[in-house]
C-alpha atoms as a PDB file:
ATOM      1  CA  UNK A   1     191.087 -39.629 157.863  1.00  0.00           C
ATOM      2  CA  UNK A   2     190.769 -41.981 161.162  1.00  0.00           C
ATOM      3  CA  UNK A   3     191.186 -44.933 159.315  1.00  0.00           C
ATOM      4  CA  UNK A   4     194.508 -44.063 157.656  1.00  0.00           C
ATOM      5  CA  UNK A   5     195.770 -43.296 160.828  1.00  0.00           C
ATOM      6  CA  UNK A   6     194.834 -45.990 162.521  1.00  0.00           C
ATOM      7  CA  UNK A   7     195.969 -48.482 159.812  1.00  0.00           C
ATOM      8  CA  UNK A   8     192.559 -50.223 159.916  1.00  0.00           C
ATOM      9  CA  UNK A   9     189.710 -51.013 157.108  1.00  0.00           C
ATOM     10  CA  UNK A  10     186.376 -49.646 157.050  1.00  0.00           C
ATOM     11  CA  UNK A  11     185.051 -52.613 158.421  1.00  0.00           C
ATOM     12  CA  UNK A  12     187.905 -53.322 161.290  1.00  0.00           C
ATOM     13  CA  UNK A  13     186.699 -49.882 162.165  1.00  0.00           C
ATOM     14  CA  UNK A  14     183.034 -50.570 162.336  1.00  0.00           C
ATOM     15  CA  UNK A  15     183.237 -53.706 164.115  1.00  0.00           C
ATOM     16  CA  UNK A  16     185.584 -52.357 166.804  1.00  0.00           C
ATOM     17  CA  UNK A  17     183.263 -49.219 167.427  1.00  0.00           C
ATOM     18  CA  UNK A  18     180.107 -51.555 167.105  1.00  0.00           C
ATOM     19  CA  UNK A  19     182.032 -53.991 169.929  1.00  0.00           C
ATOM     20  CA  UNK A  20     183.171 -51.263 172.314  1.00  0.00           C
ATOM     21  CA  UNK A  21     179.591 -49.929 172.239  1.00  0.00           C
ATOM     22  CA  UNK A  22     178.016 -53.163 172.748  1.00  0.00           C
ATOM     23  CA  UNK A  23     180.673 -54.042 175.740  1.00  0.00           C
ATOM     24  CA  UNK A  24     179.551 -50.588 177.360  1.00  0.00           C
ATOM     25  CA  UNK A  25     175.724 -51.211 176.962  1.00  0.00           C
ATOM     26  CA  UNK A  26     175.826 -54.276 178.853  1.00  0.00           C
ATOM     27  CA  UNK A  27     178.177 -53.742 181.461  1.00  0.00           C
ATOM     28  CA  UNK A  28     175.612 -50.639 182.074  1.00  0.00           C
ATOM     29  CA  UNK A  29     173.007 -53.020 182.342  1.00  0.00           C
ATOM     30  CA  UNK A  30     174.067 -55.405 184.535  1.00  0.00           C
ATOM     31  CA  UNK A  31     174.934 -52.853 187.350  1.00  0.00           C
ATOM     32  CA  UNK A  32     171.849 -52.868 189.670  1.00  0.00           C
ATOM     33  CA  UNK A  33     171.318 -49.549 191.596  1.00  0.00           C
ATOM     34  CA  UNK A  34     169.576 -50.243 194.895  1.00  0.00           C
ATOM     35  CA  UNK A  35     168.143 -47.441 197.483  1.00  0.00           C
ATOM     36  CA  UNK A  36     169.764 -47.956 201.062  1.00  0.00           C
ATOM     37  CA  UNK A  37     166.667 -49.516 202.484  1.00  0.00           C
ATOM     38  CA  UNK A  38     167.164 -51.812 199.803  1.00  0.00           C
ATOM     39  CA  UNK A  39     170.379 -52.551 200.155  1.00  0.00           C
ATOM     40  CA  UNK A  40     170.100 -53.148 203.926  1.00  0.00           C
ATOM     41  CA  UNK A  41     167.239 -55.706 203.112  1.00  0.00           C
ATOM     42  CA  UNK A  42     169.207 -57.481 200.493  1.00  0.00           C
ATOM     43  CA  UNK A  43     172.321 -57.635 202.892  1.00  0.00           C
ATOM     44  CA  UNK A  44     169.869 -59.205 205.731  1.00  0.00           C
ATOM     45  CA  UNK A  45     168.943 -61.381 202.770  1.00  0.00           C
ATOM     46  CA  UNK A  46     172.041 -62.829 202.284  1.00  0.00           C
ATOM     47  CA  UNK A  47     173.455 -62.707 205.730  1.00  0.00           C
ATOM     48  CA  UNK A  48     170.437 -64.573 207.008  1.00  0.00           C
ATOM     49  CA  UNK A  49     168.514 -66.484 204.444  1.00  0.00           C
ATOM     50  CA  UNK A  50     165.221 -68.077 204.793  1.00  0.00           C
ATOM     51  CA  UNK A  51     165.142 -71.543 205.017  1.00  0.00           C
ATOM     52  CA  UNK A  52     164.923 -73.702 201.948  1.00  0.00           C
ATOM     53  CA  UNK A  53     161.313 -74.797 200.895  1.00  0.00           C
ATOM     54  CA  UNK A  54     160.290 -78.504 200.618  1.00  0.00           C
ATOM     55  CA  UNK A  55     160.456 -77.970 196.709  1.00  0.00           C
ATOM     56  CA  UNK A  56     164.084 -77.323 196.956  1.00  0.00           C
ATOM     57  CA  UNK A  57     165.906 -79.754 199.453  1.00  0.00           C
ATOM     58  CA  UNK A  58     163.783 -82.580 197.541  1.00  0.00           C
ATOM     59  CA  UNK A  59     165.487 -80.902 193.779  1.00  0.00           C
ATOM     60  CA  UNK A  60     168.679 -80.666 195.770  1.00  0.00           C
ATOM     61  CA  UNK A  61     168.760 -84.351 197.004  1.00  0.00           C
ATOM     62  CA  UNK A  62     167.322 -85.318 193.934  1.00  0.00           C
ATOM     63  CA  UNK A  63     170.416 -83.940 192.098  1.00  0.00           C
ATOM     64  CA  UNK A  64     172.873 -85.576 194.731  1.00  0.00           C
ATOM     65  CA  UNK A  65     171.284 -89.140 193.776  1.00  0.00           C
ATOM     66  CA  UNK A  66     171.785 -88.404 190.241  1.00  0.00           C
ATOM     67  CA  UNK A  67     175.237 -87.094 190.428  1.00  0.00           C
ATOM     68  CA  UNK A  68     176.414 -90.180 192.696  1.00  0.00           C
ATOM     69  CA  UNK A  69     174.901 -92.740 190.299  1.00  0.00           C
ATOM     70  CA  UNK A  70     177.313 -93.147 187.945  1.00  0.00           C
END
């Protein structure tokens, strides 16, 4: 039998198989798959980003007057 090979319980077993599979299924989900077009846009993306809305600069200077308060 596995376990007696392994030196392990039942439940050491299960929870190492359950964990493995678990690690698997989300490293497989977090890997995004992108066509080349797409990739090429999101490259342009990052390499020359729009500039930041109004919204945005007033959250980020907002968050600099809170951080220097203290």
């Amino acid at each position: 039998m596995p376990l007696e090979l392994e030196g392990r319980t039942l439940t050491d077993f299960v929870v190492a198989a359950v964990h493995a599979a678990a690690k698997q299924a989300i490293e497989q989900s977090n890997v995004v798959r992108l066509s080349l077009a797409d990739q090429a846009c999101f490259a342009q993306a990052l390499l020359s980003p729009p500039p930041a809305a109004p919204a945005l600069e007033r959250a980020f200077a907002r968050k600099k007057q809170l951080l220097h308060a203290e």
